[in-house]
Protein backbone atom coordinates (compact mmCIF):
# COMPACT_ATOMS: atom_id res chain seq x y z
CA UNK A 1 0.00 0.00 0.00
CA UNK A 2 1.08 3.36 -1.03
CA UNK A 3 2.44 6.09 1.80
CA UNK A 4 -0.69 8.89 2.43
CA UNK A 5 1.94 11.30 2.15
CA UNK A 6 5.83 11.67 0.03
CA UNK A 7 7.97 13.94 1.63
CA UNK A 8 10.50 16.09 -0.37
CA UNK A 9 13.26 18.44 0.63
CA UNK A 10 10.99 21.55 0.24
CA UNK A 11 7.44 20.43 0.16
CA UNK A 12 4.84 17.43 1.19
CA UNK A 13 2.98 15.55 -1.08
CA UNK A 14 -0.49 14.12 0.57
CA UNK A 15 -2.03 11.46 -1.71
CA UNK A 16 -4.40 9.46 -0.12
CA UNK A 17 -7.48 11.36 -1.80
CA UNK A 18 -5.46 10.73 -5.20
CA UNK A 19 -5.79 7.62 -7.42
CA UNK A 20 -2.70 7.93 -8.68
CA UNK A 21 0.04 8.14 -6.22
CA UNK A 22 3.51 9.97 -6.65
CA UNK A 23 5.68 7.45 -8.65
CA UNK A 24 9.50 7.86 -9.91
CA UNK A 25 8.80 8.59 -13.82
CA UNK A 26 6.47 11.58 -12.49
CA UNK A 27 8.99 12.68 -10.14
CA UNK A 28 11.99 12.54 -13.05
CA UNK A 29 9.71 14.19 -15.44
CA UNK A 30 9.23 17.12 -13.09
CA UNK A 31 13.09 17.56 -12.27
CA UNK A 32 13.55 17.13 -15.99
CA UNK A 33 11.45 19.38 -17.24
CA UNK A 34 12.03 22.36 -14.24
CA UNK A 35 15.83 22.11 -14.89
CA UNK A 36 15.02 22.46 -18.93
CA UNK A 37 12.91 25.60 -18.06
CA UNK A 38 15.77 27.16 -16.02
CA UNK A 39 16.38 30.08 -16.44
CA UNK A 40 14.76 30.62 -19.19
CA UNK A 41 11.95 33.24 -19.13
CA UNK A 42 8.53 31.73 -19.01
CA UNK A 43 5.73 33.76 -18.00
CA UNK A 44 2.84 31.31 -17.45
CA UNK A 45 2.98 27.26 -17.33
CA UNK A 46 -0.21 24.85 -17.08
CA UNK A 47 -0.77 22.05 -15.93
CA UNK A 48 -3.19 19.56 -17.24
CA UNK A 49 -4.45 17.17 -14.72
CA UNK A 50 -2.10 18.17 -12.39
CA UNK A 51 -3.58 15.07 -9.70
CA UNK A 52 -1.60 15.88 -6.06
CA UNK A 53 -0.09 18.98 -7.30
CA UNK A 54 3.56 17.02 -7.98
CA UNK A 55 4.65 18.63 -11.41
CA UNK A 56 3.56 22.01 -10.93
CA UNK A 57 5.11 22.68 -7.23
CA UNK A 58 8.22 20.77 -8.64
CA UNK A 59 8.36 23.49 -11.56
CA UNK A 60 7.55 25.97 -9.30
CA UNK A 61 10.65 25.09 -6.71
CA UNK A 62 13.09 26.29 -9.90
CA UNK A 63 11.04 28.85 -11.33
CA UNK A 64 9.72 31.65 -10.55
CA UNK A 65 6.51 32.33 -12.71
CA UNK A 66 2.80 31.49 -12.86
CA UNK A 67 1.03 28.13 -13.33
CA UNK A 68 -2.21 27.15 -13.75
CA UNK A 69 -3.05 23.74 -12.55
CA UNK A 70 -6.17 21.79 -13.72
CA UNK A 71 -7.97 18.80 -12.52
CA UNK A 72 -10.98 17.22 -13.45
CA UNK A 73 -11.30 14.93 -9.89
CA UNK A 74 -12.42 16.59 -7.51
CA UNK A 75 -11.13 14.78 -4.53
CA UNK A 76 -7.27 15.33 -6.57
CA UNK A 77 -7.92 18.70 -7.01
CA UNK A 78 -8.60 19.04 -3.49
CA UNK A 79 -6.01 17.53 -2.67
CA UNK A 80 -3.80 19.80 -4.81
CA UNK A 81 -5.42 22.55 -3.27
CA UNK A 82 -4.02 21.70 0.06
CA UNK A 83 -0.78 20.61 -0.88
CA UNK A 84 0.10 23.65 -2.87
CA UNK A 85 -1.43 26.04 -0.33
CA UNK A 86 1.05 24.32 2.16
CA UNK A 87 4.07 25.74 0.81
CA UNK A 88 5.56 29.08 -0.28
CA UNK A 89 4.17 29.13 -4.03
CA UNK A 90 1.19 28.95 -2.67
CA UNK A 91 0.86 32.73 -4.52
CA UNK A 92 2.06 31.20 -7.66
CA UNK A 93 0.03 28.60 -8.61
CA UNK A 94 -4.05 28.22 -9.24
CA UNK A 95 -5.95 25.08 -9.16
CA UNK A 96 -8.95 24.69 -11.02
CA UNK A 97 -11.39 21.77 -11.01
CA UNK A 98 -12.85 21.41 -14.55
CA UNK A 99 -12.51 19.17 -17.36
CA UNK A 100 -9.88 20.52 -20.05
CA UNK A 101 -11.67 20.10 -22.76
CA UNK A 102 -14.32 23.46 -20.89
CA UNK A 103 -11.73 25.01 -19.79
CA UNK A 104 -11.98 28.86 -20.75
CA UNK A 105 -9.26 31.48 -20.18
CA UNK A 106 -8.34 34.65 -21.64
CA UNK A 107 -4.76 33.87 -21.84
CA UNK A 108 -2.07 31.80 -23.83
CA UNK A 109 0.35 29.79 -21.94
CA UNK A 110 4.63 29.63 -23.02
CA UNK A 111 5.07 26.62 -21.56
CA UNK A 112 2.48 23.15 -20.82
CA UNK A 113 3.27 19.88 -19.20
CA UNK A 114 1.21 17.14 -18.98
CA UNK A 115 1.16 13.64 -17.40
CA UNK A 116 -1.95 11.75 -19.07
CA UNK A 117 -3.98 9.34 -18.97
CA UNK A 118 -1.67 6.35 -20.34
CA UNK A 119 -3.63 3.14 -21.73
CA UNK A 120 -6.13 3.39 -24.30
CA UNK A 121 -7.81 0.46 -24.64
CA UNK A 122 -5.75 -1.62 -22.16
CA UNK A 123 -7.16 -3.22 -19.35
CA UNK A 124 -9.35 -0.60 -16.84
CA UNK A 125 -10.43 -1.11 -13.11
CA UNK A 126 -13.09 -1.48 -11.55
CA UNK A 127 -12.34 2.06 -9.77
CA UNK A 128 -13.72 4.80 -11.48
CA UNK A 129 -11.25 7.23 -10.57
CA UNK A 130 -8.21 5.00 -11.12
CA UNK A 131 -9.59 4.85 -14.75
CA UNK A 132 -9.64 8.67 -15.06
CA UNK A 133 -6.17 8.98 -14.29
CA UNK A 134 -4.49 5.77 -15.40
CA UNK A 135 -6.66 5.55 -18.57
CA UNK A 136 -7.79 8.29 -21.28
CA UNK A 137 -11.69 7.67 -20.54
CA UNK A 138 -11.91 11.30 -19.95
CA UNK A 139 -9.11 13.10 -22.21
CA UNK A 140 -7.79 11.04 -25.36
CA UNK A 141 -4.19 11.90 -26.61
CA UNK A 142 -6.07 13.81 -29.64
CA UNK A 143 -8.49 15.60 -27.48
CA UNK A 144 -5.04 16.89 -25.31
CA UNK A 145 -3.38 17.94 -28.59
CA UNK A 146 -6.43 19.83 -29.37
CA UNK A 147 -6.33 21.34 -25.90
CA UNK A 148 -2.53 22.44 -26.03
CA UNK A 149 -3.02 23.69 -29.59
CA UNK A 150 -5.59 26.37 -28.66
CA UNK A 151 -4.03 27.61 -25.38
CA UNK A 152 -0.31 27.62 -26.40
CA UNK A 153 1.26 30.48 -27.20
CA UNK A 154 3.11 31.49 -30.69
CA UNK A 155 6.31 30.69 -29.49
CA UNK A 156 5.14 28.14 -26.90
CA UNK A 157 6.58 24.65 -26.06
CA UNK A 158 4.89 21.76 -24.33
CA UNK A 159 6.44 18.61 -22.37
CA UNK A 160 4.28 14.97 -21.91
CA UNK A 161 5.02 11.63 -20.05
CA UNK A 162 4.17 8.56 -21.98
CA UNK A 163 4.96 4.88 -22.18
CA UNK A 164 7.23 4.02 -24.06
CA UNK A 165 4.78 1.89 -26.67
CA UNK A 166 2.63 5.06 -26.96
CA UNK A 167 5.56 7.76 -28.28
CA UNK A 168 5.28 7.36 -31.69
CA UNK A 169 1.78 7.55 -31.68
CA UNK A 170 1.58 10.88 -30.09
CA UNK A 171 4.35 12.10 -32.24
CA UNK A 172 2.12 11.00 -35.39
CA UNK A 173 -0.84 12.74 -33.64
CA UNK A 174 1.59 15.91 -32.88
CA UNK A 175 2.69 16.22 -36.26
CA UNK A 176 -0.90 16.55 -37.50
CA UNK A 177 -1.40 19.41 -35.84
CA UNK A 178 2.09 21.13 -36.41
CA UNK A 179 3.78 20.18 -33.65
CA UNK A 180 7.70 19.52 -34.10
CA UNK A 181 9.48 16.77 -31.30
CA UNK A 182 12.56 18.82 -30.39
CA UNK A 183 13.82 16.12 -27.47
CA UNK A 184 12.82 12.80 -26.92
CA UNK A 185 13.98 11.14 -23.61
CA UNK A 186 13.23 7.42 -23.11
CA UNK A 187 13.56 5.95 -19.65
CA UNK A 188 14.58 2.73 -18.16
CA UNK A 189 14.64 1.01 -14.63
CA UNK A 190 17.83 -0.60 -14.81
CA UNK A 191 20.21 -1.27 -17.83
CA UNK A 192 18.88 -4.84 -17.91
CA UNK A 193 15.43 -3.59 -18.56
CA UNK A 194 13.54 -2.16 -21.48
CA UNK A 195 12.48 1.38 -22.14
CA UNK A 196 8.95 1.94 -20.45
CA UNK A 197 8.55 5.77 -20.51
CA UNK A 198 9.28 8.86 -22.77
CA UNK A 199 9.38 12.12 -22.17
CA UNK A 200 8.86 14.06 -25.44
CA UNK A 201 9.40 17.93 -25.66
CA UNK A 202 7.53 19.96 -28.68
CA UNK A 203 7.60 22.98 -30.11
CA UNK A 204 5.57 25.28 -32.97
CA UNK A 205 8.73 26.09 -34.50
CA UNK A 206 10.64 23.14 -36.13
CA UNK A 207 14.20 22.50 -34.28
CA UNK A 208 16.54 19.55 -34.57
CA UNK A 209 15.15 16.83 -32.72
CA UNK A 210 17.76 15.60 -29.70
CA UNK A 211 17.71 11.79 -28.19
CA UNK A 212 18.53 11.00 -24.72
CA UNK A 213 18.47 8.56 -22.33
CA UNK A 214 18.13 7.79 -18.38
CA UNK A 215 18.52 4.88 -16.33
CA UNK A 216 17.33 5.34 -12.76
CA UNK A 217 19.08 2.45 -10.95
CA UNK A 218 21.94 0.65 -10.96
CA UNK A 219 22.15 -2.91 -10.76
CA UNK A 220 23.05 -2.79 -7.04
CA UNK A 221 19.92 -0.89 -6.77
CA UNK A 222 21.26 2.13 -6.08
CA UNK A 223 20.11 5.51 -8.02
CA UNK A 224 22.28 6.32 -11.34
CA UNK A 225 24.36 9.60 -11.02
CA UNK A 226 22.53 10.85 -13.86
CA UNK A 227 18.83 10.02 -11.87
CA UNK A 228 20.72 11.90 -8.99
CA UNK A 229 21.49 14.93 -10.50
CA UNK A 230 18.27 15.34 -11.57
CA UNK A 231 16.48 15.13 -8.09
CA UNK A 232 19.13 16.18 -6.12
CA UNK A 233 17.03 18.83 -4.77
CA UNK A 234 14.15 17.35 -4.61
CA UNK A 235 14.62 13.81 -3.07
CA UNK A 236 15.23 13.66 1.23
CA UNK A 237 18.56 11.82 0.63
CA UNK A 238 19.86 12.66 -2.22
């Protein structure tokens, strides 16, 4: 059984009214994508389904801009709510409980991360909001291109967490819309295992797309230097 609660160097994650707990891809996604936005100047990030709060606190810890955090659940956003209003970006970052696809603001956003449902049409629970966030019941990969394509800005870039069997899909799906993969980062548990997640990075402007790779443990079990670097200041012991 999952902790209620994941403590990190400068905030505290409470989870037990979330489906979806905090998990190690999420946590590298965040580091990766807060040390990519550093220091460059973004004005406004959001969040789509933003579940405890995780990515957008994590992004907030490095920089120092607005964010916009939405989540359909209510118990998450609740949740979020209360974790967020817990630490010192409390001023920084909204919450809103509403379904993406009705969400209306008078704004465009430079920056957009996303952690979304993953498995269309793989096996669901019984648990309705496990199938929300583990599954794309509520927000398909095309509906959350759609999404990101009306409230990005000109010059705007957007970051998502996938498996691994679902990356070229999305970058198909991307493309249709005019969306150019600039970095693609595939992650592994251990250098004996397969991939199992990407990050991908887009753009509106076509760049040369960059490959990378991370392996988060050892075969001792220990964390790679690479995985430590990245959530050095995040991560209690680290």
């Amino acid at each position: 059984m999952a902790n209620c609660y994941f403590q990190f160097k400068q905030f505290t994650i409470q989870q037990d009214k979330c489906a979806m707990k905090v998990c190690t891809d999420a946590c590298l996604f965040g580091a990766y994508v807060a040390n990519y936005l550093y220091p460059k100047k973004v004005n406004s990030i959001l969040d789509i389904g933003t579940g405890t709060g995780l990515l957008s606190l994590m992004l907030a810890q490095k920089n120092n801009t607005v964010i916009d955090a939405v989540e359909l659940n209510t118990d998450a956003y609740k949740q979020a709510k209360e974790n967020i209003s817990a630490t010192i970006w409390k001023e920084n970052i909204t919450v809103y409980n509403v379904d993406i696809n009705r969400f209306t603001i008078n704004k465009k956003y430079d920056f957009i991360i996303s952690n979304p449902p993953f498995f269309e049409g793989d096996l669901t629970s019984e648990h309705k909001n496990k199938n929300q966030a583990k599954h794309d019941e509520g927000l398909t990969l095309t509906q959350l291109l759609k999404v990101i394509k009306a409230l990005l800005s000109a010059k705007g870039n957007f970051a998502v967490l996938l498996p691994y069997h679902r990356l070229t899909e999305f970058e198909k799906l991307a493309e249709d819309l005019a969306f150019y993969c600039t970095k693609e980062i595939l992650l592994k548990q251990t250098s004996k295992h397969q991939f199992f997640r990407g990050i991908l990075f887009f753009s509106v402007q076509k760049e040369n797309k960059t490959l990378e790779e991370i392996t988060i443990k050892e075969p001792s079990n220990l964390y790679t230097p690479e995985f430590v670097d990245f959530l050095k200041d995040y991560y209690l012991f680290l």
